[in-house]
Protein backbone atom coordinates (compact mmCIF):
# COMPACT_ATOMS: atom_id res chain seq x y z
CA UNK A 1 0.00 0.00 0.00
CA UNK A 2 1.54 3.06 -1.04
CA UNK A 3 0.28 6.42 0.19
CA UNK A 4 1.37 9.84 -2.53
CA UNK A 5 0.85 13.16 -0.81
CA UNK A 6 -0.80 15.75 -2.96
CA UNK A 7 -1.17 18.89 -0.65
CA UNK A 8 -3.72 20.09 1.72
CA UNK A 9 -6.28 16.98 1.99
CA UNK A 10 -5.39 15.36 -1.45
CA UNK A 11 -3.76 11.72 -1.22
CA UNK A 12 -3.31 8.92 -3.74
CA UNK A 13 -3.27 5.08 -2.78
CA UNK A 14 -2.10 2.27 -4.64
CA UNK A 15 -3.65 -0.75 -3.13
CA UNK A 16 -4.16 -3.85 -5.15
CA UNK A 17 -2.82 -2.85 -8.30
CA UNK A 18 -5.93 -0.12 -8.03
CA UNK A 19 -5.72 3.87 -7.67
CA UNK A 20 -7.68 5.64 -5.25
CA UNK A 21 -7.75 9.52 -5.09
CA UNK A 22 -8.90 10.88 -1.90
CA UNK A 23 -10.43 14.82 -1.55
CA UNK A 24 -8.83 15.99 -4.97
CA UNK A 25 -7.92 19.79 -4.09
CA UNK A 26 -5.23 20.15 -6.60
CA UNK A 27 -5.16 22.42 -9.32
CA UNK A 28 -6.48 25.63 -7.04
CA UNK A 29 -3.76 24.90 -4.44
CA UNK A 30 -0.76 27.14 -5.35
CA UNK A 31 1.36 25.11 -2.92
CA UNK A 32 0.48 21.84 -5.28
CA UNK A 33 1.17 23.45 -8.70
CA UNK A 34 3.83 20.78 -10.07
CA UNK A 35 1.15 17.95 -9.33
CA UNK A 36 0.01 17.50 -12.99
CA UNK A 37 -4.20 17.01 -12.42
CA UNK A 38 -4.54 15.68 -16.09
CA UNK A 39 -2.07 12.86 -15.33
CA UNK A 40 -3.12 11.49 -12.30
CA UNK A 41 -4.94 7.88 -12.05
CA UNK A 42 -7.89 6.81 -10.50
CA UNK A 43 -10.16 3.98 -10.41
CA UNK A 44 -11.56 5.66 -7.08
CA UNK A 45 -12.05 9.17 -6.25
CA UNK A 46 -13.14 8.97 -1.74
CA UNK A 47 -14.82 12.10 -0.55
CA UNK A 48 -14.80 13.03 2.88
CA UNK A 49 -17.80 15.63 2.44
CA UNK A 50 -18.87 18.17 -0.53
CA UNK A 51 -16.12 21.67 0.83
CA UNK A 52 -14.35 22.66 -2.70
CA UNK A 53 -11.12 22.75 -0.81
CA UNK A 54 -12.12 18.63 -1.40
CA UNK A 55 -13.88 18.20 -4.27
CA UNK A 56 -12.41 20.77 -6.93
CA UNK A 57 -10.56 19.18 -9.22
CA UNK A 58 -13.33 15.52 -8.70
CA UNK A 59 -15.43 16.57 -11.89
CA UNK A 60 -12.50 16.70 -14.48
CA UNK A 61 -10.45 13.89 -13.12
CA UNK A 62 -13.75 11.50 -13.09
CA UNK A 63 -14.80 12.44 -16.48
CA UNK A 64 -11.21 11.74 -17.71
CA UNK A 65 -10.78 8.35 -15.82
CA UNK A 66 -14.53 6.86 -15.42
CA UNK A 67 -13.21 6.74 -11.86
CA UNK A 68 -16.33 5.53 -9.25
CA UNK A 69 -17.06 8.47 -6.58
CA UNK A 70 -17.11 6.83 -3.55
CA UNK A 71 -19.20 8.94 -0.27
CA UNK A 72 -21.68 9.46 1.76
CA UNK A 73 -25.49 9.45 -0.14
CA UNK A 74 -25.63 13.34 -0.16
CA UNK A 75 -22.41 13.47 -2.05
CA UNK A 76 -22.64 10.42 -4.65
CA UNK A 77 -26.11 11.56 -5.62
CA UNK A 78 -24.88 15.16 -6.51
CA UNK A 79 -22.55 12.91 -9.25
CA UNK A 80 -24.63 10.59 -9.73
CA UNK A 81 -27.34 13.24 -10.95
CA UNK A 82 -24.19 14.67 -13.01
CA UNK A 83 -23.54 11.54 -14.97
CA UNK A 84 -20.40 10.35 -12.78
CA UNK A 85 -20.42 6.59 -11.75
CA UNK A 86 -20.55 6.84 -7.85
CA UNK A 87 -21.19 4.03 -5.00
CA UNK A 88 -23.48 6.17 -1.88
CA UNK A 89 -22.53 4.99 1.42
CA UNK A 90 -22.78 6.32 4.92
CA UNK A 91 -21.35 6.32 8.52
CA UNK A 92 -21.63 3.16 9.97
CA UNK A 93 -21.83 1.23 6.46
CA UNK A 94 -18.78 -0.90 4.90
CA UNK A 95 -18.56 -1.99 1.31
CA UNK A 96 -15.74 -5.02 -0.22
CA UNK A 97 -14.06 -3.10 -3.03
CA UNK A 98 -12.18 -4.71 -5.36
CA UNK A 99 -9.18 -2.95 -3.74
CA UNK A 100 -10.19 -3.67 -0.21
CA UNK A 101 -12.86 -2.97 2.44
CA UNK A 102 -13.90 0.26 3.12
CA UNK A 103 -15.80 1.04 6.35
CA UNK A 104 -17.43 5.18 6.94
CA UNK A 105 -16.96 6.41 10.54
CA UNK A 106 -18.09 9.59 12.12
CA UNK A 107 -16.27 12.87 10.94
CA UNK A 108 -17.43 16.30 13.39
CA UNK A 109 -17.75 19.07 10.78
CA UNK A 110 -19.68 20.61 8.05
CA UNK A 111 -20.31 19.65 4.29
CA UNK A 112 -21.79 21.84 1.55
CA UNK A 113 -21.20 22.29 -2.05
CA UNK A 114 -19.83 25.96 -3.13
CA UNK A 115 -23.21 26.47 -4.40
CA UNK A 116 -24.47 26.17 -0.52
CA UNK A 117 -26.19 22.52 -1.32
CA UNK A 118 -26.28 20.24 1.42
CA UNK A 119 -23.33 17.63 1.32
CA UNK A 120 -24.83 14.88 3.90
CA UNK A 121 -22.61 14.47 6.82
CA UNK A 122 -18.79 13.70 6.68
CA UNK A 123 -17.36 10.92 7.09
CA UNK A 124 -13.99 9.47 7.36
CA UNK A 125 -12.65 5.99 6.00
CA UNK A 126 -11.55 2.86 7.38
CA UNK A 127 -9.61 0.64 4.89
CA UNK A 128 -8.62 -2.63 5.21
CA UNK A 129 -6.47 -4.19 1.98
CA UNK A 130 -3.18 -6.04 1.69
CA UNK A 131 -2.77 -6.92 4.99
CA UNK A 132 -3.09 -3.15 6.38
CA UNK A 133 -5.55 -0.76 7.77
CA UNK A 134 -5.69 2.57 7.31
CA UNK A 135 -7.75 5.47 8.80
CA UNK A 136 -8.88 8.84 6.90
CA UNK A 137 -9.89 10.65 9.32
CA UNK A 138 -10.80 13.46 6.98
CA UNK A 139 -11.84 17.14 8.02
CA UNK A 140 -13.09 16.55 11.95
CA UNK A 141 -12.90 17.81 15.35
CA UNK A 142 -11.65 15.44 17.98
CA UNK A 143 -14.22 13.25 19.21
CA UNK A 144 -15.10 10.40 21.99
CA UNK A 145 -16.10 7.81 18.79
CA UNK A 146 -12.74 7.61 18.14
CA UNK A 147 -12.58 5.12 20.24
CA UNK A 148 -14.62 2.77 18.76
CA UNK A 149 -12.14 2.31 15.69
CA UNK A 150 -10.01 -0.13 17.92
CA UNK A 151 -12.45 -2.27 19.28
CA UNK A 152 -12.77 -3.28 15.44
CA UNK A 153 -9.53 -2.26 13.81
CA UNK A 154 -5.61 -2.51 14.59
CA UNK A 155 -4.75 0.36 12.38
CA UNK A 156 -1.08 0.59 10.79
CA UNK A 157 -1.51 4.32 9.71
CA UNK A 158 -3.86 7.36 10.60
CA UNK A 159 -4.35 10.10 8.66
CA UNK A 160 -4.99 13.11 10.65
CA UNK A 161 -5.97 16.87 10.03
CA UNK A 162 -3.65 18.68 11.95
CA UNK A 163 -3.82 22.18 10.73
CA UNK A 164 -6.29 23.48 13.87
CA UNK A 165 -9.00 26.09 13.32
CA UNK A 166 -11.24 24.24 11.14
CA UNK A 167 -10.03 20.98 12.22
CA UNK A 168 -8.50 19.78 14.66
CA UNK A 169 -4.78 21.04 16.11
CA UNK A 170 -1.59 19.21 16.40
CA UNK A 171 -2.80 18.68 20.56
CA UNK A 172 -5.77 17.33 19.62
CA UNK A 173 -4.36 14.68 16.76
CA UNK A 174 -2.05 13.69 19.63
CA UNK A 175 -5.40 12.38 22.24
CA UNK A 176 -6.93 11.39 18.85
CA UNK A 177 -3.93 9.26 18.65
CA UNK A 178 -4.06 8.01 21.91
CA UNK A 179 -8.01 7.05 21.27
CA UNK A 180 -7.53 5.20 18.34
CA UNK A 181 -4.82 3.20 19.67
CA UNK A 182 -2.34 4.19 16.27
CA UNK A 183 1.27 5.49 17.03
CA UNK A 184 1.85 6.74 13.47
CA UNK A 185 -0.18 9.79 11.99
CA UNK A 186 0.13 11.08 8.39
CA UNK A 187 -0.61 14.60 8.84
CA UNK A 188 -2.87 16.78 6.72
CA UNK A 189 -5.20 19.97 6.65
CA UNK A 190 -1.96 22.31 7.42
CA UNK A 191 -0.04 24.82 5.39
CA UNK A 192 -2.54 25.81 2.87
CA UNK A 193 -3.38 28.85 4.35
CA UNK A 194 -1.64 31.16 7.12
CA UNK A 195 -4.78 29.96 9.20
CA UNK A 196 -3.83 26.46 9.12
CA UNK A 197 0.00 27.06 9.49
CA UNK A 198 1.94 25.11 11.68
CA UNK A 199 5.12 24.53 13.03
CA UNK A 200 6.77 21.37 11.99
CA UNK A 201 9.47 20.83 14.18
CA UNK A 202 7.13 21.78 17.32
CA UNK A 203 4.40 19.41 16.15
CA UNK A 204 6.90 16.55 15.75
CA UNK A 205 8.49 16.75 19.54
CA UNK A 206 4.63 16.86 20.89
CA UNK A 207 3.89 13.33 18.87
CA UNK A 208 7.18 11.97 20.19
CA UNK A 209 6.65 13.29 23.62
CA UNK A 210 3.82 10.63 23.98
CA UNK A 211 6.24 8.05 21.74
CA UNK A 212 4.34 8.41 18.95
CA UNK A 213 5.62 9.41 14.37
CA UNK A 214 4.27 12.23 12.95
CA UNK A 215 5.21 11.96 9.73
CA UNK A 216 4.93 15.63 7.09
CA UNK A 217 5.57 14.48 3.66
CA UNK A 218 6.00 17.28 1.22
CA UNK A 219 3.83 17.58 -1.80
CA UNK A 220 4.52 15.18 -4.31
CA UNK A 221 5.99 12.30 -1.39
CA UNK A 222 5.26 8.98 -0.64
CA UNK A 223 5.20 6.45 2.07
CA UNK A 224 4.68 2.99 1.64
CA UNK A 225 2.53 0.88 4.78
């Protein structure tokens, strides 16, 4: 499973010889400007809720790939009304893809369209495929159901907004941490804007102060789980 860092919220996975796009916020990201949109693969597009700093660039890369929107029912009807190819879930619901299982859990936020059309309520992913499990948190605040992830999952990676202010901070990500039971955190949500700024080095001692990775990949970097 290999995990390609796009900027803001924008990841790609390469799980079972299948790509998966996750919150596409590409081309209107300054920051993300040598990530070519019109090359990029997917056999998946995963939306955490309907916010354009998610779903801008979903539209052209779906049309160019036939890639299968996969959300909550809000969000995959918008598409689906569009002519996109979608698959509607929601929290609590889990699905075997071809690339793995994918489970929605509760995300604390908002979701609407740029238009102001209701987006249905986020959601994060749990993914289970090749052996590993993985956790998208998505856009959220910190919250108590957390803590139901481990009673089902033994996660290898969590991908946490870190950014603070409309998310969750760097403090928070840390409990989060602790409440999911996962020692290593992909962080995301941070940098795009001077209100989600953070400080890297400062962020990294307060993860390994409770013996725990945060790991800041630069756009266009990779990890492998």
């Amino acid at each position: 499973m290999k995990i390609n860092y796009y900027g803001h919220s924008a990841l790609h996975l390469e799980i079972n010889g299948k790509s998966i796009l996750v919150d596409p916020f590409i081309s209107a990201n300054p920051k993300a400007s040598k990530i070519d949109v019109n090359a990029l693969k997917a056999d998946y597009i995963l939306l955490t809720h309907a916010h354009y700093d998610h779903i801008i660039d979903v539209e052209a890369i779906a049309k160019r790939t036939d890639a299968v929107i996969i959300s909550n029912h809000e969000v995959v009807t918008h598409y689906s009304n569009a002519g996109f190819k979608g698959h509607g879930m929601n929290q609590g619901g889990s699905w075997q893809f071809d690339f793995g299982k994918v489970k929605l859990v509760k995300a604390v936020h908002s979701s609407s369209f740029p238009d102001g059309k209701y987006g249905g309520n986020p959601v994060g992913f749990v993914i289970s495929a090749e052996g590993k499990t993985i956790y998208l948190a998505g856009d959220t605040a910190l919250t108590m159901d957390m803590k139901l992830i481990p009673m089902f999952f033994k996660l290898d990676l969590a991908v946490l907004p870190i950014g603070g202010n409309f998310t969750m901070d760097v403090e928070e990500a840390v409990v989060a941490a602790d409440f999911i039971e996962c020692d290593k955190v992909l962080g995301i949500h941070y940098d795009t804007a001077e209100l989600i700024r953070i400080d890297h080095g400062a962020s990294k001692q307060k993860f390994a102060a409770k013996n725990k990775e945060l790991i800041l990949l630069g756009i266009g970097e990779s990890i492998d789980i």
